[in-house]
N, C-alpha and C. Protein backbone atom coordinates (compact mmCIF):
# COMPACT_ATOMS: atom_id res chain seq x y z
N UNK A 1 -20.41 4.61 1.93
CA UNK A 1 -20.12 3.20 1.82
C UNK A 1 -18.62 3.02 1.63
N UNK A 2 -17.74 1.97 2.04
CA UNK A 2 -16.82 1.40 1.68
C UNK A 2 -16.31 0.61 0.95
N UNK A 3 -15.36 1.11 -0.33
CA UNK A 3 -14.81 0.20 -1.36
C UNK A 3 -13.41 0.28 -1.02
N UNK A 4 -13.41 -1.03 -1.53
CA UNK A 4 -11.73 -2.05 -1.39
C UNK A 4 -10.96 -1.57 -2.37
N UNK A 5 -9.84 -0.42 -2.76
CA UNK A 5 -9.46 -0.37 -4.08
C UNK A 5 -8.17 -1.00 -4.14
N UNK A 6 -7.27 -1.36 -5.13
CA UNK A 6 -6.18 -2.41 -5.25
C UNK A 6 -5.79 -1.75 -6.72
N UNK A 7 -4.34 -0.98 -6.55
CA UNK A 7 -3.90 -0.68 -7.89
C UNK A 7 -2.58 -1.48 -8.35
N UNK A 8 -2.63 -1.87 -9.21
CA UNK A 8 -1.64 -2.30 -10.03
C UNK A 8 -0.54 -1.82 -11.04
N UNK A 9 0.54 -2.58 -10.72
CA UNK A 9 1.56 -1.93 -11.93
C UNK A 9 2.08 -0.75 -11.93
N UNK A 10 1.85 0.34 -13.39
CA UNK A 10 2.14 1.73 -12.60
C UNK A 10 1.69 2.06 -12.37
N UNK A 11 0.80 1.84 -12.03
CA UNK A 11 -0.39 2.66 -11.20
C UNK A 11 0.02 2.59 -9.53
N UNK A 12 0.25 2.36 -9.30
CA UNK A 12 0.89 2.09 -7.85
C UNK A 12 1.69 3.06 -7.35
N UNK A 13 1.98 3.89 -7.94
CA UNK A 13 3.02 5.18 -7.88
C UNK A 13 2.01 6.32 -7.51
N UNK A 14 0.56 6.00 -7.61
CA UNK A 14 -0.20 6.80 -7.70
C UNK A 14 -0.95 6.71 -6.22
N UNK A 15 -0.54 5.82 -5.29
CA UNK A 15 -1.29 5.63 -4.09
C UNK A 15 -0.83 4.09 -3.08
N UNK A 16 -1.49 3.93 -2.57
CA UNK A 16 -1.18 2.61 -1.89
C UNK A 16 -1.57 1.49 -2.69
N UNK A 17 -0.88 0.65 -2.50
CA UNK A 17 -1.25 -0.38 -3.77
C UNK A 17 -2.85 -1.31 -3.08
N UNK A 18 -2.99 -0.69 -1.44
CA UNK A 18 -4.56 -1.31 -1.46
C UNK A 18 -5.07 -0.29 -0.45
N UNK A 19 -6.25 0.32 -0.23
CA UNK A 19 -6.88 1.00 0.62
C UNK A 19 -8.12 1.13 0.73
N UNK A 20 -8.47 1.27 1.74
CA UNK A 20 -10.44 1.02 1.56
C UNK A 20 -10.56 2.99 2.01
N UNK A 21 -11.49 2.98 1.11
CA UNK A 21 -11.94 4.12 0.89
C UNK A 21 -13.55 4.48 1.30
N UNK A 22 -14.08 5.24 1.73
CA UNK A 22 -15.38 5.98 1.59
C UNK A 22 -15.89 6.42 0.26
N UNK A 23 -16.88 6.22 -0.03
CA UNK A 23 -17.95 6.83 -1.62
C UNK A 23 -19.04 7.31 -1.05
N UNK A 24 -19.45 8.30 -1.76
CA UNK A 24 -21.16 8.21 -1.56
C UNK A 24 -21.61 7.14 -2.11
N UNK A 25 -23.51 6.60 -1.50
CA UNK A 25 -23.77 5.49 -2.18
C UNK A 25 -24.61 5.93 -3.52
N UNK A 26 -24.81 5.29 -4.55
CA UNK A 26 -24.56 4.89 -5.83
C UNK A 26 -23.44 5.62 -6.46
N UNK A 27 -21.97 5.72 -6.30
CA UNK A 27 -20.76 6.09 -7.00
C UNK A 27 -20.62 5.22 -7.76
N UNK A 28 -19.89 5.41 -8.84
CA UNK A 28 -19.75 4.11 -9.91
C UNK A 28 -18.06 4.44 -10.11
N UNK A 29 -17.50 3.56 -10.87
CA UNK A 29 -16.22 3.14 -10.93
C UNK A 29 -15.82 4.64 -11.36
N UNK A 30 -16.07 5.23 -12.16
CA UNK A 30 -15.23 6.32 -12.91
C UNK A 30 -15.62 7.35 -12.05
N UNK A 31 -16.25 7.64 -11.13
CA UNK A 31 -16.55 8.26 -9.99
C UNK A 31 -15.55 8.00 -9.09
N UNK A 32 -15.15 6.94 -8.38
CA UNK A 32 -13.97 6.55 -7.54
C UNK A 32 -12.65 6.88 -8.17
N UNK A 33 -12.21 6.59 -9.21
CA UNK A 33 -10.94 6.99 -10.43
C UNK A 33 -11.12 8.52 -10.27
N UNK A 34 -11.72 9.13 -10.69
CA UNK A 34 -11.92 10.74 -10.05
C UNK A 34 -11.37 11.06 -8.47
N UNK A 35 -11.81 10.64 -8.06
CA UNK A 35 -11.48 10.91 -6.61
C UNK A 35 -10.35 10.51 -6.34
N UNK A 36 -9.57 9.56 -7.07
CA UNK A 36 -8.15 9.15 -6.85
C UNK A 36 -7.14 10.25 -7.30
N UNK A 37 -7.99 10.58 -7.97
CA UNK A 37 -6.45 11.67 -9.01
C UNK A 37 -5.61 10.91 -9.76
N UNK A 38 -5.99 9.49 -10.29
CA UNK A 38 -5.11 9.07 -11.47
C UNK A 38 -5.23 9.82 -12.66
N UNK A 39 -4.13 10.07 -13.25
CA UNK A 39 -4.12 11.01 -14.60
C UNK A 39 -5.52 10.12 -15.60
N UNK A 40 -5.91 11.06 -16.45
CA UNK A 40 -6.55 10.63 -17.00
C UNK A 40 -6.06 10.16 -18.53
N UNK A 41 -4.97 10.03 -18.81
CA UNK A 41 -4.06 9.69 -19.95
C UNK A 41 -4.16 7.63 -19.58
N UNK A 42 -4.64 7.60 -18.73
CA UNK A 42 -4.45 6.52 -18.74
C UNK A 42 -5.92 5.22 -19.08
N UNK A 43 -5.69 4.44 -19.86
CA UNK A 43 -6.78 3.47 -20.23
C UNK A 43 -6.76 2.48 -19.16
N UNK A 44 -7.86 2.32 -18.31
CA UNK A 44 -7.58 1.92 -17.21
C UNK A 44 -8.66 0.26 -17.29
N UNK A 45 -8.18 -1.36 -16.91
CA UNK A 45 -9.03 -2.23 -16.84
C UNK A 45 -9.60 -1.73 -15.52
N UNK A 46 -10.74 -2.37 -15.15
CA UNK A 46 -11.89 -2.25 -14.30
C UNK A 46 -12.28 -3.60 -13.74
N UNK A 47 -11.76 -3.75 -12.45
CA UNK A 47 -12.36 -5.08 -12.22
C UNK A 47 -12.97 -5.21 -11.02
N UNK A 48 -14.33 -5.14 -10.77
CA UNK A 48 -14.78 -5.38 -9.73
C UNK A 48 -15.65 -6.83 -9.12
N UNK A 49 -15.14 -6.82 -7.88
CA UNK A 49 -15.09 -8.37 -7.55
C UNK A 49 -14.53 -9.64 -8.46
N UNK A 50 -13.69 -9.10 -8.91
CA UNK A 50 -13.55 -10.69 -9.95
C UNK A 50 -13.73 -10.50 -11.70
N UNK A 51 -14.93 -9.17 -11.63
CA UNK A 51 -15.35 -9.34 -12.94
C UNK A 51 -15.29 -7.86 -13.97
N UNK A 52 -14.51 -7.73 -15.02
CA UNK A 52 -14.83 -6.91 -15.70
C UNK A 52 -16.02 -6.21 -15.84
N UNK A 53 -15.83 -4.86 -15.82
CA UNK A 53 -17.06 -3.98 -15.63
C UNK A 53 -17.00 -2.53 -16.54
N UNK A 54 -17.70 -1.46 -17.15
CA UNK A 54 -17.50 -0.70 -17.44
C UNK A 54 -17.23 0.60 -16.70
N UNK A 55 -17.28 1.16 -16.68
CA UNK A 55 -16.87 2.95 -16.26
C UNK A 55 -17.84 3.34 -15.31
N UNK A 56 -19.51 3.47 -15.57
CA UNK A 56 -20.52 3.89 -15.51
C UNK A 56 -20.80 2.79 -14.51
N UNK A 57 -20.30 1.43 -13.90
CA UNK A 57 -20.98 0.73 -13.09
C UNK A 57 -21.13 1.06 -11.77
N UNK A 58 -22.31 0.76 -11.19
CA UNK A 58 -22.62 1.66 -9.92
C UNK A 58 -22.17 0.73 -9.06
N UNK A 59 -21.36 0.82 -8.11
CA UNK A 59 -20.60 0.39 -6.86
C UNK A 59 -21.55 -0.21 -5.43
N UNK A 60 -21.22 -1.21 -5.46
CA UNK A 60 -22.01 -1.57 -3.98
C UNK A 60 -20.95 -1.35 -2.44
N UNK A 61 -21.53 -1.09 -1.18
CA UNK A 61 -20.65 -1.32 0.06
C UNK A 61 -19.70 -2.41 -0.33
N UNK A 62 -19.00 -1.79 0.30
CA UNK A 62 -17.75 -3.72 0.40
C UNK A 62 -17.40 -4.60 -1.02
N UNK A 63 -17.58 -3.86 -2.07
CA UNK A 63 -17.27 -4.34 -3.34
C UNK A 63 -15.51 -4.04 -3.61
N UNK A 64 -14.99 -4.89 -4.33
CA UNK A 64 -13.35 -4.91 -4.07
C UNK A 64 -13.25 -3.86 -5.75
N UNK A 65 -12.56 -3.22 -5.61
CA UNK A 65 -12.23 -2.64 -7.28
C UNK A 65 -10.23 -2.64 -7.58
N UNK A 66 -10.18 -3.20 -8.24
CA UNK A 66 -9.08 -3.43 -9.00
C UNK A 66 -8.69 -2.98 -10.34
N UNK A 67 -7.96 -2.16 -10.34
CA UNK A 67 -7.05 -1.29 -11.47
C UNK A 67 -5.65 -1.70 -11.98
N UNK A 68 -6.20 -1.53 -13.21
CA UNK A 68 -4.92 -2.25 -14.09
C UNK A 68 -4.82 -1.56 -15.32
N UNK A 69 -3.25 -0.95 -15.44
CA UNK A 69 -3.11 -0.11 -16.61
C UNK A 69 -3.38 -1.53 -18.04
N UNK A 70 -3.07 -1.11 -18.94
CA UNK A 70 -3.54 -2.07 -20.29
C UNK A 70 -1.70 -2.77 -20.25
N UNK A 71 -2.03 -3.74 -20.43
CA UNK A 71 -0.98 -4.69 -20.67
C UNK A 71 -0.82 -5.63 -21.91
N UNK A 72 0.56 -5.44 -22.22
CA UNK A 72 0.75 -5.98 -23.26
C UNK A 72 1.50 -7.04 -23.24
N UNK A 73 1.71 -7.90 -24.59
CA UNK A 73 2.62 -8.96 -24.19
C UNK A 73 2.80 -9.57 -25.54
N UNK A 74 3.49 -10.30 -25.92
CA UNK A 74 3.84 -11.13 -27.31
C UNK A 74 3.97 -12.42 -26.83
């Protein structure tokens, strides 16, 4: 199946900031993050389609996933 991935910030140093990728089907988010080779030092948001998700969520075809290191701000 094909997912939409979209990295952000510094993470972007780590790949194209958008690329559609191949998964097997039921891969879940921390399954795809594996396959990227982002360090794992990093606390990563999870957003698929729009909506916060955990680690363990299982991925559909054509679902968009968006990565975002933790951001701070005052």
């Amino acid at each position: 199946m094909k997912i939409k991935v979209k990295l952000f910030a510094t993470l972007r140093k780590f790949g194209p900031d958008e690329q559609v990728i191949d998964v097997p089907e039921n891969s879940s988010i921390d399954d795809v993050i594996n396959s990227l080779d982002l360090p794992r030092k990093f606390a990563l948001l999870r957003i698929v389609n729009g909506e916060h998700r955990p680690p363990s969520y299982p991925l559909k075809d054509g679902d968009e996933l968006a990565l975002f290191p933790p951001i701070a701000g005052g």
